[in-house]
PDB file of N, CA and C in Angstrom:
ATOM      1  N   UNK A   1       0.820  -1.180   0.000  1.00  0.00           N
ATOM      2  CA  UNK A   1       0.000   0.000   0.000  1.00  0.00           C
ATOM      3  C   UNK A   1       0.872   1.256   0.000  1.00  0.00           C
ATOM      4  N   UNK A   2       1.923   1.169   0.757  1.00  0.00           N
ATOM      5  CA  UNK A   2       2.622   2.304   0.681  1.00  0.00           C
ATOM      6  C   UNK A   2       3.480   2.443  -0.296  1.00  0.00           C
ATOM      7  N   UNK A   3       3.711   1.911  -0.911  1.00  0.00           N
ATOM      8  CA  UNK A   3       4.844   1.588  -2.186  1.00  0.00           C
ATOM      9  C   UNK A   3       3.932   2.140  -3.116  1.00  0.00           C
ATOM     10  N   UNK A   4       2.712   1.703  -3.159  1.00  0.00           N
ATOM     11  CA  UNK A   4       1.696   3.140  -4.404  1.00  0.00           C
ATOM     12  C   UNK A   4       1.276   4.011  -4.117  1.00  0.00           C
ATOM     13  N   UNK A   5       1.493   4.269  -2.856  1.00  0.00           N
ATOM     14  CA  UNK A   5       1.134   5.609  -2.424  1.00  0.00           C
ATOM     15  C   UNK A   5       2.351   6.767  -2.780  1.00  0.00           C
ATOM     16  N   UNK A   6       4.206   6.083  -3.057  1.00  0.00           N
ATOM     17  CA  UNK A   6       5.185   6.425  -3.039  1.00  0.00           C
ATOM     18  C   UNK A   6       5.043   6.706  -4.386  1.00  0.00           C
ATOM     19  N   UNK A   7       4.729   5.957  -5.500  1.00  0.00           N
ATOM     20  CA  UNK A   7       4.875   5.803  -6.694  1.00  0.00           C
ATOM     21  C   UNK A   7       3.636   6.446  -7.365  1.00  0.00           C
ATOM     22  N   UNK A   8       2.552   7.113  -6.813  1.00  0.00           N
ATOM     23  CA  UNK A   8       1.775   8.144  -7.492  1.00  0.00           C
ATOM     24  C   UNK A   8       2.108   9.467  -6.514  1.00  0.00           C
ATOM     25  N   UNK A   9       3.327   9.899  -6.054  1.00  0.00           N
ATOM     26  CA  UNK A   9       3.184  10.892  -5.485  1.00  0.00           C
ATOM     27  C   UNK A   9       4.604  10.996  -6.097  1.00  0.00           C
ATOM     28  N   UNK A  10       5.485  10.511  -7.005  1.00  0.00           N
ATOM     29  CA  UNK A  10       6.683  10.609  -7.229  1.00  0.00           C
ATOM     30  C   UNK A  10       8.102  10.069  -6.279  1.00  0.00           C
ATOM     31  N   UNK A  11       7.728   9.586  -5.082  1.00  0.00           N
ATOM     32  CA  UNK A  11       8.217   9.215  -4.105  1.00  0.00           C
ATOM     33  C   UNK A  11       9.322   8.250  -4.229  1.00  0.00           C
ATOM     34  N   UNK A  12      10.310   7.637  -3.451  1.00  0.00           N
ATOM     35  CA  UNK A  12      10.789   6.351  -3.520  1.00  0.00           C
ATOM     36  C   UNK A  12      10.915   6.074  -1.678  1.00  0.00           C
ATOM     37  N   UNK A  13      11.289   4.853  -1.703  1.00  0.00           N
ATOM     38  CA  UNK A  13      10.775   4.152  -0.138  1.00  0.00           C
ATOM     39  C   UNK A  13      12.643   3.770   0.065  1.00  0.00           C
ATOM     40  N   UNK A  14      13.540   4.681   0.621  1.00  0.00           N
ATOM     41  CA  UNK A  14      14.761   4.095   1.056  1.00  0.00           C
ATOM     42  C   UNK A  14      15.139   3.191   1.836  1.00  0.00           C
ATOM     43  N   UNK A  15      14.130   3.269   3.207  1.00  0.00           N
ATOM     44  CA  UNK A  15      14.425   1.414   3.980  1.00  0.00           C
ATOM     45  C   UNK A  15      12.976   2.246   4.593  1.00  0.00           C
ATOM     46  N   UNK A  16      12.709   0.939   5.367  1.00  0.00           N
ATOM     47  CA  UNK A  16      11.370   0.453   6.027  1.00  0.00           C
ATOM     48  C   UNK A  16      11.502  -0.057   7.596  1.00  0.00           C
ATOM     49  N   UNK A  17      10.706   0.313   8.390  1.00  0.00           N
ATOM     50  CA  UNK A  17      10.780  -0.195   9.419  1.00  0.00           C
ATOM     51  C   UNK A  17      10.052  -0.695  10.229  1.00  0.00           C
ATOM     52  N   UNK A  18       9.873  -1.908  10.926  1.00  0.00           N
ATOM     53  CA  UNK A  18       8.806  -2.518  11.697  1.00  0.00           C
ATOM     54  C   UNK A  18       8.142  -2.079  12.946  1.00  0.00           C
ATOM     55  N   UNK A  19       7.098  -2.143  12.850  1.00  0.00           N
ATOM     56  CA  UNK A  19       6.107  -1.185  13.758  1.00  0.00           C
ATOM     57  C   UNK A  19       6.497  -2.014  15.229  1.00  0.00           C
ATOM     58  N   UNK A  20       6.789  -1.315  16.356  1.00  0.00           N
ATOM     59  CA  UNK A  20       6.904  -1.860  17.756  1.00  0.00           C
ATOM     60  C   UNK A  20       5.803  -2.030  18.420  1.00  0.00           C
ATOM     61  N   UNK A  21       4.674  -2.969  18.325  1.00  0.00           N
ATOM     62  CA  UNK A  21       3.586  -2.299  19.427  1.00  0.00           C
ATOM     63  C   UNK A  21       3.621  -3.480  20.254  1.00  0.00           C
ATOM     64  N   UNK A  22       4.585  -4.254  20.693  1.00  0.00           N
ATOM     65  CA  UNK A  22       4.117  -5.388  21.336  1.00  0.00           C
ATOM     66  C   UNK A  22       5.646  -5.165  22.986  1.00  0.00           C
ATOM     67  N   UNK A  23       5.030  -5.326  23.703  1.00  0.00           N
ATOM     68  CA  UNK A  23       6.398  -5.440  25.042  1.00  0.00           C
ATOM     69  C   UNK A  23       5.889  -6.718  25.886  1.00  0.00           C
ATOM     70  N   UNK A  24       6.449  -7.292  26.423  1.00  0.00           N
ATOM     71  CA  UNK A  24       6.491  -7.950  27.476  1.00  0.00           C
ATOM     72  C   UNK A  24       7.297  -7.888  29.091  1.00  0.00           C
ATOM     73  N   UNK A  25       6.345  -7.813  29.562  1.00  0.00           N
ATOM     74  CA  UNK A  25       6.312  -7.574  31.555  1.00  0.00           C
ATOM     75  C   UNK A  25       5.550  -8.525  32.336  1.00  0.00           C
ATOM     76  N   UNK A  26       6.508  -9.227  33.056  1.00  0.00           N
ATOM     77  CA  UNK A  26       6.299  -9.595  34.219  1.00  0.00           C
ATOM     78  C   UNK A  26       5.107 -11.331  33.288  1.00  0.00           C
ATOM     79  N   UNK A  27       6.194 -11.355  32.596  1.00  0.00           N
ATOM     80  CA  UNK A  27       5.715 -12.677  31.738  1.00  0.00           C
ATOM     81  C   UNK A  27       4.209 -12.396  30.938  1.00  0.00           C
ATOM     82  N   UNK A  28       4.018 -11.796  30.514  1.00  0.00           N
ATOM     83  CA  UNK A  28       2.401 -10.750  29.975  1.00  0.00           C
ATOM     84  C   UNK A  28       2.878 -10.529  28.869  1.00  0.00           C
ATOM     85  N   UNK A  29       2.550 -10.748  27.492  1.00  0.00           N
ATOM     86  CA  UNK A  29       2.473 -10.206  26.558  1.00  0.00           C
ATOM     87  C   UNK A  29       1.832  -9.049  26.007  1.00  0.00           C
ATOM     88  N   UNK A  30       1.896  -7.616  26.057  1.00  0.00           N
ATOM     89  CA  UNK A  30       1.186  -6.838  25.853  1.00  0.00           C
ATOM     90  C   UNK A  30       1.279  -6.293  24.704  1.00  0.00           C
ATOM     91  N   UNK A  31       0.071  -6.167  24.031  1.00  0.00           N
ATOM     92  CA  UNK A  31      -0.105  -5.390  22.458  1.00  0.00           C
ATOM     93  C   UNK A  31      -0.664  -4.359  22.791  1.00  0.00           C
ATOM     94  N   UNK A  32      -0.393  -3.060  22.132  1.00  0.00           N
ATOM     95  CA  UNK A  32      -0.482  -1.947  22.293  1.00  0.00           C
ATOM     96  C   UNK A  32      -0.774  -1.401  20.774  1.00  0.00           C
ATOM     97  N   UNK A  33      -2.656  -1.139  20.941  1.00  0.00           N
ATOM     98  CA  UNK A  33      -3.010  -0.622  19.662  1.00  0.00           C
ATOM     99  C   UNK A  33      -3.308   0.723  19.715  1.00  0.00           C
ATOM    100  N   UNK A  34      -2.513   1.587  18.340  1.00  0.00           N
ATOM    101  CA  UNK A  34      -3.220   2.941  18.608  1.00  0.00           C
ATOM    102  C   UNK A  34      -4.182   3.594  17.527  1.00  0.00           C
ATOM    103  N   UNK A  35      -3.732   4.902  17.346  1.00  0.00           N
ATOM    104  CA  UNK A  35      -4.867   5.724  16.295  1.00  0.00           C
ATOM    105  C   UNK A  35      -4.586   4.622  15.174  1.00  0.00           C
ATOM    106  N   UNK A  36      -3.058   4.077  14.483  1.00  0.00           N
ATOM    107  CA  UNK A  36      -3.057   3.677  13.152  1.00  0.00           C
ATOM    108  C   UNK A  36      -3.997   2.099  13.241  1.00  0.00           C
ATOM    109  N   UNK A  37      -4.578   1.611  14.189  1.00  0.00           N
ATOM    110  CA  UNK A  37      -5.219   0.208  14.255  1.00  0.00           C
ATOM    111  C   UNK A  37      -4.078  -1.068  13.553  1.00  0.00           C
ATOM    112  N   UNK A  38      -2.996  -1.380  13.348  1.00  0.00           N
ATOM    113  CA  UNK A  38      -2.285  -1.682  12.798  1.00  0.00           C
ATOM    114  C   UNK A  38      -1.822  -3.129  14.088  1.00  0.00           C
ATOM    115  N   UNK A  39      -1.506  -4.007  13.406  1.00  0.00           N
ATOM    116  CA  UNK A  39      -1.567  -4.845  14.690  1.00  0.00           C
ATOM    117  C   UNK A  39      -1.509  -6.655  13.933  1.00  0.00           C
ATOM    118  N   UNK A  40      -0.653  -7.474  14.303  1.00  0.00           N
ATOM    119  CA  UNK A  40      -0.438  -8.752  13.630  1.00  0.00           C
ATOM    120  C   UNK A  40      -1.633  -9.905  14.119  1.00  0.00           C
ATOM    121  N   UNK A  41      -2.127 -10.439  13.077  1.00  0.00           N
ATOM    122  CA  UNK A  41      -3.189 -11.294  13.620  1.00  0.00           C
ATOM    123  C   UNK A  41      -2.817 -12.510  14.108  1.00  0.00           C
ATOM    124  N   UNK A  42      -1.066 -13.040  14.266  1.00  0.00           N
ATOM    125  CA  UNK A  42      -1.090 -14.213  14.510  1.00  0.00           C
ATOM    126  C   UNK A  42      -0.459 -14.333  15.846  1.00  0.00           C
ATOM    127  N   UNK A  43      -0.723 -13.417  16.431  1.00  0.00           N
ATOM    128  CA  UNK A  43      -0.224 -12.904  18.046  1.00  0.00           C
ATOM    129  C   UNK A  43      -0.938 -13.572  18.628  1.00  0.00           C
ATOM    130  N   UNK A  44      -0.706 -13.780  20.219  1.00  0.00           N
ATOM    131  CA  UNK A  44      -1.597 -14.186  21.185  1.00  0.00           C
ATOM    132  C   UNK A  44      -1.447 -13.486  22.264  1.00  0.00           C
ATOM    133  N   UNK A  45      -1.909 -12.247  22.397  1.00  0.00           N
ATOM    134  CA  UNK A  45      -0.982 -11.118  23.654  1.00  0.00           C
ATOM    135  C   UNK A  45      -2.336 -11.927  25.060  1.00  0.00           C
ATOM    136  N   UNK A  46      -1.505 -11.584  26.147  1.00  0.00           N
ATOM    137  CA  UNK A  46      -2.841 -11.597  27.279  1.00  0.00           C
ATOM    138  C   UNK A  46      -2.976  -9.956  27.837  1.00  0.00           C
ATOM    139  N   UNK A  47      -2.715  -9.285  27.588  1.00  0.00           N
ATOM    140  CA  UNK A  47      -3.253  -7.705  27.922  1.00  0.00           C
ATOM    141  C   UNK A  47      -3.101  -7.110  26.290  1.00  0.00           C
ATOM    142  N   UNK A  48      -4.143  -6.384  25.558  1.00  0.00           N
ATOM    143  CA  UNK A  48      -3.998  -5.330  24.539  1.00  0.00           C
ATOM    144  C   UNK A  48      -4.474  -3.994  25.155  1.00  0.00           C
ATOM    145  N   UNK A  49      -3.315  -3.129  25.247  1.00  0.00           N
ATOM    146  CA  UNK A  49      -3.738  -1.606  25.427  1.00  0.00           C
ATOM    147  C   UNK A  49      -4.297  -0.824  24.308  1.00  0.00           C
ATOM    148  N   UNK A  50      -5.734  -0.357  24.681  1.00  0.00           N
ATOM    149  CA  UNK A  50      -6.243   0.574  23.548  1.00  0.00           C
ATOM    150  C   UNK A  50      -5.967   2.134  23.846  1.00  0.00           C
ATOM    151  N   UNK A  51      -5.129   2.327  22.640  1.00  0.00           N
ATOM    152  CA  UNK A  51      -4.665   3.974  22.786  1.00  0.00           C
ATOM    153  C   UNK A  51      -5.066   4.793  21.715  1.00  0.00           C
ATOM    154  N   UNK A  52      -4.961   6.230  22.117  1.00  0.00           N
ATOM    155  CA  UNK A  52      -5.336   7.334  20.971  1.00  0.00           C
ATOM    156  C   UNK A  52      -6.772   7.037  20.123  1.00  0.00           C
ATOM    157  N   UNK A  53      -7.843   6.620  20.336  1.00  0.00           N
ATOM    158  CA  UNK A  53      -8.974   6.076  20.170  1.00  0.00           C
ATOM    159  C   UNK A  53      -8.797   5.701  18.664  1.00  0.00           C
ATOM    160  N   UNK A  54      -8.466   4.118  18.619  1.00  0.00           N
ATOM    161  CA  UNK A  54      -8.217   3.072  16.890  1.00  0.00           C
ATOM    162  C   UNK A  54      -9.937   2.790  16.698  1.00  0.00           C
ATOM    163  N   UNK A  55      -9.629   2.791  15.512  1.00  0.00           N
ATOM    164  CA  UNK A  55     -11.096   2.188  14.797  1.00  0.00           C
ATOM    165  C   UNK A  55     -11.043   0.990  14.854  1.00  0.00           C
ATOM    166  N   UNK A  56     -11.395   0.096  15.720  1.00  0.00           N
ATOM    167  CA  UNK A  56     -11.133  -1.111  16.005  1.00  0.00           C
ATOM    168  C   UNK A  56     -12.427  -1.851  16.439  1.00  0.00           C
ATOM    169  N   UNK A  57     -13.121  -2.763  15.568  1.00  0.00           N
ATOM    170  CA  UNK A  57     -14.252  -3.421  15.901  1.00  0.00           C
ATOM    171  C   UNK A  57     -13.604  -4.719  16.777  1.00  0.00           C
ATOM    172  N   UNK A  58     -13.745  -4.781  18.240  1.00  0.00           N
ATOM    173  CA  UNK A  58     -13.255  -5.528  19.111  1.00  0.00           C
ATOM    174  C   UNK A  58     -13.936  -7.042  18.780  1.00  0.00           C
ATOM    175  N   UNK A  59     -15.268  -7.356  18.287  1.00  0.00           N
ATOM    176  CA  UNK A  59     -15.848  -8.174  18.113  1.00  0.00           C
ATOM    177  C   UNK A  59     -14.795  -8.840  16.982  1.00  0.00           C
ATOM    178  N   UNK A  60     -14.850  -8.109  15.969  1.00  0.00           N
ATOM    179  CA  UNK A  60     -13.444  -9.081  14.901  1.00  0.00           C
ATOM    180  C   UNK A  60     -12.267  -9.478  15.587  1.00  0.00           C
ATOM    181  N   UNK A  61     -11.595  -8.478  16.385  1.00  0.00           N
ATOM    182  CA  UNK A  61     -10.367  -8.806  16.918  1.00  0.00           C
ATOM    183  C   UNK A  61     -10.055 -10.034  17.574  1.00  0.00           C
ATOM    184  N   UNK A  62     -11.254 -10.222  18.351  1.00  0.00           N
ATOM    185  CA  UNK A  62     -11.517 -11.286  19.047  1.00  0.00           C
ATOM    186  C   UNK A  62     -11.695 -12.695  18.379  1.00  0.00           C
ATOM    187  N   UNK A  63     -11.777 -13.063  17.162  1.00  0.00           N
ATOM    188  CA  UNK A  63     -12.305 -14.207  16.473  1.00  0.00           C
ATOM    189  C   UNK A  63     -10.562 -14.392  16.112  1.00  0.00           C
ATOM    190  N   UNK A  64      -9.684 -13.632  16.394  1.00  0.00           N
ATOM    191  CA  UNK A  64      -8.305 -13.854  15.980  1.00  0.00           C
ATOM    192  C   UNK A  64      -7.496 -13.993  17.123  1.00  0.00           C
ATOM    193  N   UNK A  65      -7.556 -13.016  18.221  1.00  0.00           N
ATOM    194  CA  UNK A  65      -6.879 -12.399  19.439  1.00  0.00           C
ATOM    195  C   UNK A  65      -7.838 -12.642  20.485  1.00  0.00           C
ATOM    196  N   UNK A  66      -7.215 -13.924  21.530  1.00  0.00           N
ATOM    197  CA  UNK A  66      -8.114 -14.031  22.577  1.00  0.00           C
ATOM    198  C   UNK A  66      -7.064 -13.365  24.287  1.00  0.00           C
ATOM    199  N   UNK A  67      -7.481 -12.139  24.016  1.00  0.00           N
ATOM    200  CA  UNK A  67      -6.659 -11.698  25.504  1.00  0.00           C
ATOM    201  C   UNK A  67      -7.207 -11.965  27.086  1.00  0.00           C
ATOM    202  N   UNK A  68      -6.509 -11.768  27.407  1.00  0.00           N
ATOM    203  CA  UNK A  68      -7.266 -12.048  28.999  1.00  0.00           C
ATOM    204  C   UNK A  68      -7.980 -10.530  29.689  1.00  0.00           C
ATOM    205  N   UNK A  69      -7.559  -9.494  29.178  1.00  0.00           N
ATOM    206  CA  UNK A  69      -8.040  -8.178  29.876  1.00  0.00           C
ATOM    207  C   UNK A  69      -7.759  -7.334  28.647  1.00  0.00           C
ATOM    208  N   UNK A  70      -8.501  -6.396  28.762  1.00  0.00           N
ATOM    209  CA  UNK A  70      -8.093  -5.161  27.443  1.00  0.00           C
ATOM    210  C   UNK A  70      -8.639  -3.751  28.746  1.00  0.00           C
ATOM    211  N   UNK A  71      -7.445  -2.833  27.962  1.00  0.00           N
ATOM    212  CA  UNK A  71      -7.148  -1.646  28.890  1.00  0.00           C
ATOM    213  C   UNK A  71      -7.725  -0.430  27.891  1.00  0.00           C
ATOM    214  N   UNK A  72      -8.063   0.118  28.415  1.00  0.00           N
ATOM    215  CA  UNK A  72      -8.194   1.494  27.214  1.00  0.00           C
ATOM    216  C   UNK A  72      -8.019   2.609  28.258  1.00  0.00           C
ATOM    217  N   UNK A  73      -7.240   3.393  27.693  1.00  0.00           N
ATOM    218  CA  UNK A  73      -6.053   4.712  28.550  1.00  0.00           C
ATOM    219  C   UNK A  73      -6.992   6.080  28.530  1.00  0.00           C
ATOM    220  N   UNK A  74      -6.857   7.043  28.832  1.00  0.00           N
ATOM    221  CA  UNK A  74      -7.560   7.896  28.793  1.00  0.00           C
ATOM    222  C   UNK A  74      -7.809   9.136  27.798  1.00  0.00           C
ATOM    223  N   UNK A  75      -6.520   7.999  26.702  1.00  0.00           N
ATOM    224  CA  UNK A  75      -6.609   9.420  25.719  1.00  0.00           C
ATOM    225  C   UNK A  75      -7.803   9.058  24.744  1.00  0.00           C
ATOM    226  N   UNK A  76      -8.699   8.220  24.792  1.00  0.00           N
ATOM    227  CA  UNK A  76      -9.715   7.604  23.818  1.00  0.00           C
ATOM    228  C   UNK A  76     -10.659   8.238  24.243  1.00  0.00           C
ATOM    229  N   UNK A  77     -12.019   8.476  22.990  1.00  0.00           N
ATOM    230  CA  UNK A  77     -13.085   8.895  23.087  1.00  0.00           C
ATOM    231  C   UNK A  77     -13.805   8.178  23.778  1.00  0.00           C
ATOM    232  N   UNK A  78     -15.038   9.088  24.449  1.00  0.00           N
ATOM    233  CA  UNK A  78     -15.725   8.252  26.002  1.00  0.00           C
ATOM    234  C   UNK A  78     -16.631   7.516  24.872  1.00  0.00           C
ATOM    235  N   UNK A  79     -16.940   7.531  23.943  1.00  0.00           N
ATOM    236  CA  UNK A  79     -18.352   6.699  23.108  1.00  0.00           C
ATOM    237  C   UNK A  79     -17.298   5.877  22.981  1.00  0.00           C
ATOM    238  N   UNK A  80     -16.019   5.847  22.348  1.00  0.00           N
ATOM    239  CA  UNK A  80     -15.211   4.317  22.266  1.00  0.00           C
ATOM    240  C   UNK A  80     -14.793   3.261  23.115  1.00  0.00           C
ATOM    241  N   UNK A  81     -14.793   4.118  24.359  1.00  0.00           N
ATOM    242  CA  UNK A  81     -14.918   3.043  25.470  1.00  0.00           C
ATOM    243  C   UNK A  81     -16.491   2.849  25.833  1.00  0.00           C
ATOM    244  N   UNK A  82     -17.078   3.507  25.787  1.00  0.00           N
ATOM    245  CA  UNK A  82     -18.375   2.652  26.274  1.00  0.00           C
ATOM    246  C   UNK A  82     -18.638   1.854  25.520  1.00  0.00           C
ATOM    247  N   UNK A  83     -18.335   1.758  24.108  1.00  0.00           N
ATOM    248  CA  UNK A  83     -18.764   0.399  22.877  1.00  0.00           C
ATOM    249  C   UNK A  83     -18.192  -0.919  23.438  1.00  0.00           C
ATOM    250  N   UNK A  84     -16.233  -0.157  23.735  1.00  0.00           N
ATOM    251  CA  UNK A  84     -15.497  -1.474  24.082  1.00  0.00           C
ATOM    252  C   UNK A  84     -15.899  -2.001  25.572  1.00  0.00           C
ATOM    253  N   UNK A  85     -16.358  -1.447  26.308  1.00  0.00           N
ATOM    254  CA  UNK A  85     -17.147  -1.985  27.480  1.00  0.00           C
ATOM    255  C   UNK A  85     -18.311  -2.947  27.128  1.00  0.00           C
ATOM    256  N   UNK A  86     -19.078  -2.233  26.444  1.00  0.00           N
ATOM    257  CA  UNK A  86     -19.923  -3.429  25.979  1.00  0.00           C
ATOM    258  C   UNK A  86     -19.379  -4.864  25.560  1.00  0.00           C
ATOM    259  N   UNK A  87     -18.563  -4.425  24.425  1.00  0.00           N
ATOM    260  CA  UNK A  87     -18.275  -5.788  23.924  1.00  0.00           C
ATOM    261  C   UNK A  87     -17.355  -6.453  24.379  1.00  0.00           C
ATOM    262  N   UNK A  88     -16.653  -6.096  25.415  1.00  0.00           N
ATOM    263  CA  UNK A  88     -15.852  -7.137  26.511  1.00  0.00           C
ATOM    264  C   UNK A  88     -17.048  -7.651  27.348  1.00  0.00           C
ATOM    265  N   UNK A  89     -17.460  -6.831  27.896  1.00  0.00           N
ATOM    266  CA  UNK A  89     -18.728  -8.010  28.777  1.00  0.00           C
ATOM    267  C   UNK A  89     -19.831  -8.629  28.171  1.00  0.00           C
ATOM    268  N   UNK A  90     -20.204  -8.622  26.503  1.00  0.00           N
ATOM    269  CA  UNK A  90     -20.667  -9.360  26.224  1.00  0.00           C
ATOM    270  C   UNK A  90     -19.322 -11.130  26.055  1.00  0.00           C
ATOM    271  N   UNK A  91     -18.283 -10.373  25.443  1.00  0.00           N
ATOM    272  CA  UNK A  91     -17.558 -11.244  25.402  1.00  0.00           C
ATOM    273  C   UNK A  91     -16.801 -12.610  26.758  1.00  0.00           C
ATOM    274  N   UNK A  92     -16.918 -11.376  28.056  1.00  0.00           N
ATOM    275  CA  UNK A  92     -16.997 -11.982  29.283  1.00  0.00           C
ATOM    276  C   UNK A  92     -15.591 -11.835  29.155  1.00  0.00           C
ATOM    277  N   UNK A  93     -14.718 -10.926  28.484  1.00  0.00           N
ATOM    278  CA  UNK A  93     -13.294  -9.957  28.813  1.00  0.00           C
ATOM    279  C   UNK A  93     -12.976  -8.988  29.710  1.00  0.00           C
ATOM    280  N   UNK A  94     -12.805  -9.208  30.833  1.00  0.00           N
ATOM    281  CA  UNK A  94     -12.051  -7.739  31.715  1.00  0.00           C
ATOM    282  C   UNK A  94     -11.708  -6.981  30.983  1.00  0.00           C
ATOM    283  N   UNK A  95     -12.104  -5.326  31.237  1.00  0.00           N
ATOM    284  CA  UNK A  95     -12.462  -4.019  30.536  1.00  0.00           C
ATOM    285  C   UNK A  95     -11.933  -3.555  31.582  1.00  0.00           C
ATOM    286  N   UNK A  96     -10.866  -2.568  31.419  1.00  0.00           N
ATOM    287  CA  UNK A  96     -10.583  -1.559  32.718  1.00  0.00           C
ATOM    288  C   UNK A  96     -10.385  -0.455  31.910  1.00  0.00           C
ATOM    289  N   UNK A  97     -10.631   0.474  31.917  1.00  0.00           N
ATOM    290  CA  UNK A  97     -10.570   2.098  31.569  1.00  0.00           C
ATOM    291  C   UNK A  97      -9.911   3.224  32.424  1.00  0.00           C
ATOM    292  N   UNK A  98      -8.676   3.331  31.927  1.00  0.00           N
ATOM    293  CA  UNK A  98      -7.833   4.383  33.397  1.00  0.00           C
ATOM    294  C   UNK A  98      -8.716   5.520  32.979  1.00  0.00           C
ATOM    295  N   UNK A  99      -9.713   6.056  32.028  1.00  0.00           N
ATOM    296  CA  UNK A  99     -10.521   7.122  32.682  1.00  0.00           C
ATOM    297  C   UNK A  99     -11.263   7.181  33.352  1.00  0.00           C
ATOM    298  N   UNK A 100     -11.857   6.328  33.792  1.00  0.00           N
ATOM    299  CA  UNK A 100     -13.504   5.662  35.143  1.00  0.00           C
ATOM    300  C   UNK A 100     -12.569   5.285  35.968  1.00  0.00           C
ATOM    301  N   UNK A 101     -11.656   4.875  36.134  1.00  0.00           N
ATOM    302  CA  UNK A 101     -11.146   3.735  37.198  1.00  0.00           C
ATOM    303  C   UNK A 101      -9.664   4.162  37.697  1.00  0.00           C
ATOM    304  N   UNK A 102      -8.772   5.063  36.821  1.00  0.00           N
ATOM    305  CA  UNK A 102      -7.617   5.521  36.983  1.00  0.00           C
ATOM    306  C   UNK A 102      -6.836   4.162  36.707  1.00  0.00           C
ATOM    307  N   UNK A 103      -4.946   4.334  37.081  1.00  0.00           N
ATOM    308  CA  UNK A 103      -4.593   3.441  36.502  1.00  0.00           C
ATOM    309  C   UNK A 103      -4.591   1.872  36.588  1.00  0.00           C
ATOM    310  N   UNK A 104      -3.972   1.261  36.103  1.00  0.00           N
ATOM    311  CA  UNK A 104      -4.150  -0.201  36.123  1.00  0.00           C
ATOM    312  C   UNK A 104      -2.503  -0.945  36.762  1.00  0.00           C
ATOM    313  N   UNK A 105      -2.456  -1.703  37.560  1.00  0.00           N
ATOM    314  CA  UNK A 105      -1.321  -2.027  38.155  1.00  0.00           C
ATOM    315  C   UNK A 105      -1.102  -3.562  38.043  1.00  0.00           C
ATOM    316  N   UNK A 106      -0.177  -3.865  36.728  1.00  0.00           N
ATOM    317  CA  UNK A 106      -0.203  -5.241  36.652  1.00  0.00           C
ATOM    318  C   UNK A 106       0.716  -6.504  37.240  1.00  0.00           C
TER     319      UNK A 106
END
C-alpha cells in the first residue's frame, strides 16, 4: 500500500521499518493498539492496550486475538470506550478504563 502511495506521489521508499507495538512484563504479553489500528493477527498477547482512540471493531479482533483483559487509557473517546465496554462483557473480557477507574497495576 505504501509503495503506491510512493509511486503516485513521485516518491521512492529508502528502507522500512517494523512497527513496535508489542512489550512484554512480568511474563504478559502486551499489544499496544493505537490511532493507526495496525496490529499482527497471529499474536496471542494476554493484555492489549487501547490507545489514541483506533477504529477497532473488538468483536473481529476477538475471532483472531483471545486476551485475557483489554485496557483502554484515557486518551480515547468516552463513546469508544463505552462500545469497548460493551463488547468485553458481552464477550466476558475484563475491561478496565484508566478514565472511570484511573490506573491499572499489573
Amino acid at each position: 500500500m505504501i509503495q503506491s502511495y510512493a509511486t503516485a506521489n513521485f516518491c521512492e521508499i529508502s528502507k522500512s521499518k517494523s512497527i513496535v507495538n508489542t512489550i512484554y512484563f512480568n511474563n504478559n504479553k502486551i499489544l499496544i493498539i493505537d490511532k493507526s489500528s495496525i496490529y499482527r493477527k497471529n499474536m496471542n498477547p494476554d493484555v492489549i492496550i487501547l490507545r489514541e482512540s483506533p477504529k477497532i471493531n473488538l468483536e473481529r479482533l476477538f475471532t483472531n486475538i483471545h486476551p485475557k483483559l483489554i485496557i483502554a487509557d484515557a486518551s480515547n473517546y468516552k463513546s469508544y470506550i463505552t462500545i469497548w465496554k460493551k463488547t468485553c462483557a458481552k464477550e466476558k473480557i475484563p475491561f478496565h478504563s484508566t478514565y472511570e477507574k484511573g490506573f491499572y497495576k499489573l
